[in-house]
C-alpha atoms as a PDB file:
ATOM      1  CA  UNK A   1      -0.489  -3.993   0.979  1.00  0.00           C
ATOM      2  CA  UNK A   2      -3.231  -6.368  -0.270  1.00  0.00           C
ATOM      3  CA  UNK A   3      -6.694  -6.468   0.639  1.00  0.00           C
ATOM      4  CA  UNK A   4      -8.793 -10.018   0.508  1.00  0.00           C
ATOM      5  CA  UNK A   5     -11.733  -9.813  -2.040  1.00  0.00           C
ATOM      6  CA  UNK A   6     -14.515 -12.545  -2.053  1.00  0.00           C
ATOM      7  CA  UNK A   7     -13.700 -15.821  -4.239  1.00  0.00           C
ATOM      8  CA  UNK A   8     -10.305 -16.063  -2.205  1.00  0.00           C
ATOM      9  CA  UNK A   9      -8.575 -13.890  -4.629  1.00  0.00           C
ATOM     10  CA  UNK A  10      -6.520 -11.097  -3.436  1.00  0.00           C
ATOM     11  CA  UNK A  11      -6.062  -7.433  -4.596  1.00  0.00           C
ATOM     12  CA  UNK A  12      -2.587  -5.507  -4.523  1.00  0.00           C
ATOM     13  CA  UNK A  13      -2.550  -1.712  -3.915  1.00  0.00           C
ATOM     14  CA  UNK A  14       0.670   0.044  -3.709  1.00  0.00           C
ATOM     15  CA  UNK A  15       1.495   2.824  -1.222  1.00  0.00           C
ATOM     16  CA  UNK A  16       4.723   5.155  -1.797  1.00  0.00           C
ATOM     17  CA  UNK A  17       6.220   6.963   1.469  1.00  0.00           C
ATOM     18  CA  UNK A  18       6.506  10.457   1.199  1.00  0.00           C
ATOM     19  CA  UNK A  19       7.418  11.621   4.913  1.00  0.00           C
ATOM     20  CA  UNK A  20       7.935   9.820   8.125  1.00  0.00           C
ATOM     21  CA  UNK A  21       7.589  11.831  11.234  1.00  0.00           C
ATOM     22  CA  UNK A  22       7.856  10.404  14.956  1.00  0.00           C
ATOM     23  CA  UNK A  23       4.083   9.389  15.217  1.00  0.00           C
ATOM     24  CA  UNK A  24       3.164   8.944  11.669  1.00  0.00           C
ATOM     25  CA  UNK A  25       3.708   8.066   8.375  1.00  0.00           C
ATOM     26  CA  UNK A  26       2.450  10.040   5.179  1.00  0.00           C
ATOM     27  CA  UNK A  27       2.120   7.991   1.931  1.00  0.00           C
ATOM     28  CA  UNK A  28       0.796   8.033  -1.804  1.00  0.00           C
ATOM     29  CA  UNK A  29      -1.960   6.070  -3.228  1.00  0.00           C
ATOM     30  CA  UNK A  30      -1.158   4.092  -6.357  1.00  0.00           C
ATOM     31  CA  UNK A  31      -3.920   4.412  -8.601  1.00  0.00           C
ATOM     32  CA  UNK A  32      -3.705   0.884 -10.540  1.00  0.00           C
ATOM     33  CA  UNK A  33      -4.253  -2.635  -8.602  1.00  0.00           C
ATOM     34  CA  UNK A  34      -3.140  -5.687  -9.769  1.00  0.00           C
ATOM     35  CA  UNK A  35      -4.262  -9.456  -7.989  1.00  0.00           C
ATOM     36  CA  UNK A  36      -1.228 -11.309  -8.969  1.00  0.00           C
ATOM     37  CA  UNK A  37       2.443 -10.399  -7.309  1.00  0.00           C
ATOM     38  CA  UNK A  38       4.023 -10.446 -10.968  1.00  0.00           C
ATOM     39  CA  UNK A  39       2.141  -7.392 -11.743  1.00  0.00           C
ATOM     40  CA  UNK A  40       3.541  -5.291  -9.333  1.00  0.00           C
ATOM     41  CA  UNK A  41       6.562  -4.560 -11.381  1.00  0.00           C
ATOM     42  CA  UNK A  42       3.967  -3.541 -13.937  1.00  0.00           C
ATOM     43  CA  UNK A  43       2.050  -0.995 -11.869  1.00  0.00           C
ATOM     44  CA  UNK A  44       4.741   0.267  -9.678  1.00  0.00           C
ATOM     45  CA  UNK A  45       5.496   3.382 -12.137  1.00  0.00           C
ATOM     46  CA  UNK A  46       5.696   7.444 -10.673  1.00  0.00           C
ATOM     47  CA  UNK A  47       3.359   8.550 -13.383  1.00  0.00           C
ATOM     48  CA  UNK A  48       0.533   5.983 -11.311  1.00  0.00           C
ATOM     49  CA  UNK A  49       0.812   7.560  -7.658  1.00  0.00           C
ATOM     50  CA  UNK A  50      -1.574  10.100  -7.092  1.00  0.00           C
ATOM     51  CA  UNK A  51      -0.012  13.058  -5.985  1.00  0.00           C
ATOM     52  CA  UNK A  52      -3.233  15.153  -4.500  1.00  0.00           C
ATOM     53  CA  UNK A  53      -3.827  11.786  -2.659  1.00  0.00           C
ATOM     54  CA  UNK A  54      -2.223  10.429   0.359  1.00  0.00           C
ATOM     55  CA  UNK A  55      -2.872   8.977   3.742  1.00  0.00           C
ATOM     56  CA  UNK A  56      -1.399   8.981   7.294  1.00  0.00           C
ATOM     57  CA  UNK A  57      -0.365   5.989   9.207  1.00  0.00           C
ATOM     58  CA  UNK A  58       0.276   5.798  12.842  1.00  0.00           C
ATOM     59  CA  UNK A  59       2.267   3.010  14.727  1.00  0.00           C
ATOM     60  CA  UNK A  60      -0.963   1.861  15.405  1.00  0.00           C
ATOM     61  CA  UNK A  61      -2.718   1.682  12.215  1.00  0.00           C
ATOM     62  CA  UNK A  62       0.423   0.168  10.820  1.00  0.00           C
ATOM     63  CA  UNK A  63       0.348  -2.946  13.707  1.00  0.00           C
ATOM     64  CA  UNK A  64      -2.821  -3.332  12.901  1.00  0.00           C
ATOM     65  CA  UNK A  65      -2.329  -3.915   9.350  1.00  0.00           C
ATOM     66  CA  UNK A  66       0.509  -6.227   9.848  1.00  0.00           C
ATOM     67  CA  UNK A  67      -1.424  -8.236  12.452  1.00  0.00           C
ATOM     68  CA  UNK A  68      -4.569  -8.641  10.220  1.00  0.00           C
ATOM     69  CA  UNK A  69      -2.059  -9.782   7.170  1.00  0.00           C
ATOM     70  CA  UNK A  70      -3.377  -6.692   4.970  1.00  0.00           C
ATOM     71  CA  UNK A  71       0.669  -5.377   5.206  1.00  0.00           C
ATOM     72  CA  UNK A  72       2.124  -7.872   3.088  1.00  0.00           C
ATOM     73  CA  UNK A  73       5.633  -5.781   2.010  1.00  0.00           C
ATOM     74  CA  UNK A  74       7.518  -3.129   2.297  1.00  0.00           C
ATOM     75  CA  UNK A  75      10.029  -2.443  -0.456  1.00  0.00           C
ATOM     76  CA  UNK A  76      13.249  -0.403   0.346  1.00  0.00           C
END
């Protein structure tokens, strides 16, 4: 997911799923950003999630995210 900063410059934060359930999804916070795609690979270690942080997605909040462009990939 990546969320537009002034100056036209983007930031990437990483989210891990940890559970999906029928109406929502429960995921980890990465706790390192990067603003250029070639850092993902760089950030996108277990030791960065935050394990005593995580959010919850619905259907909703996740069609909202990929309508306003914020939801930029999902990795498999």
């Amino acid at each position: 997911m990546y969320i537009p900063s002034e100056l036209n410059k983007i930031t990437i934060q990483l989210f891990k799923v940890l559970e999906v359930f029928d109406d929502s999804i429960y995921v980890n916070y990465n706790s390192l950003e990067t603003n250029k795609l070639t850092g993902v690979r760089d950030i996108d270690k277990t030791e960065n999630y935050i394990d005593s942080l995580y959010y919850v997605l619905t259907p909703d909040n996740i069609k909202m995210l990929q309508e306003s462009g914020d939801l930029m990939n999902i990795k498999r």
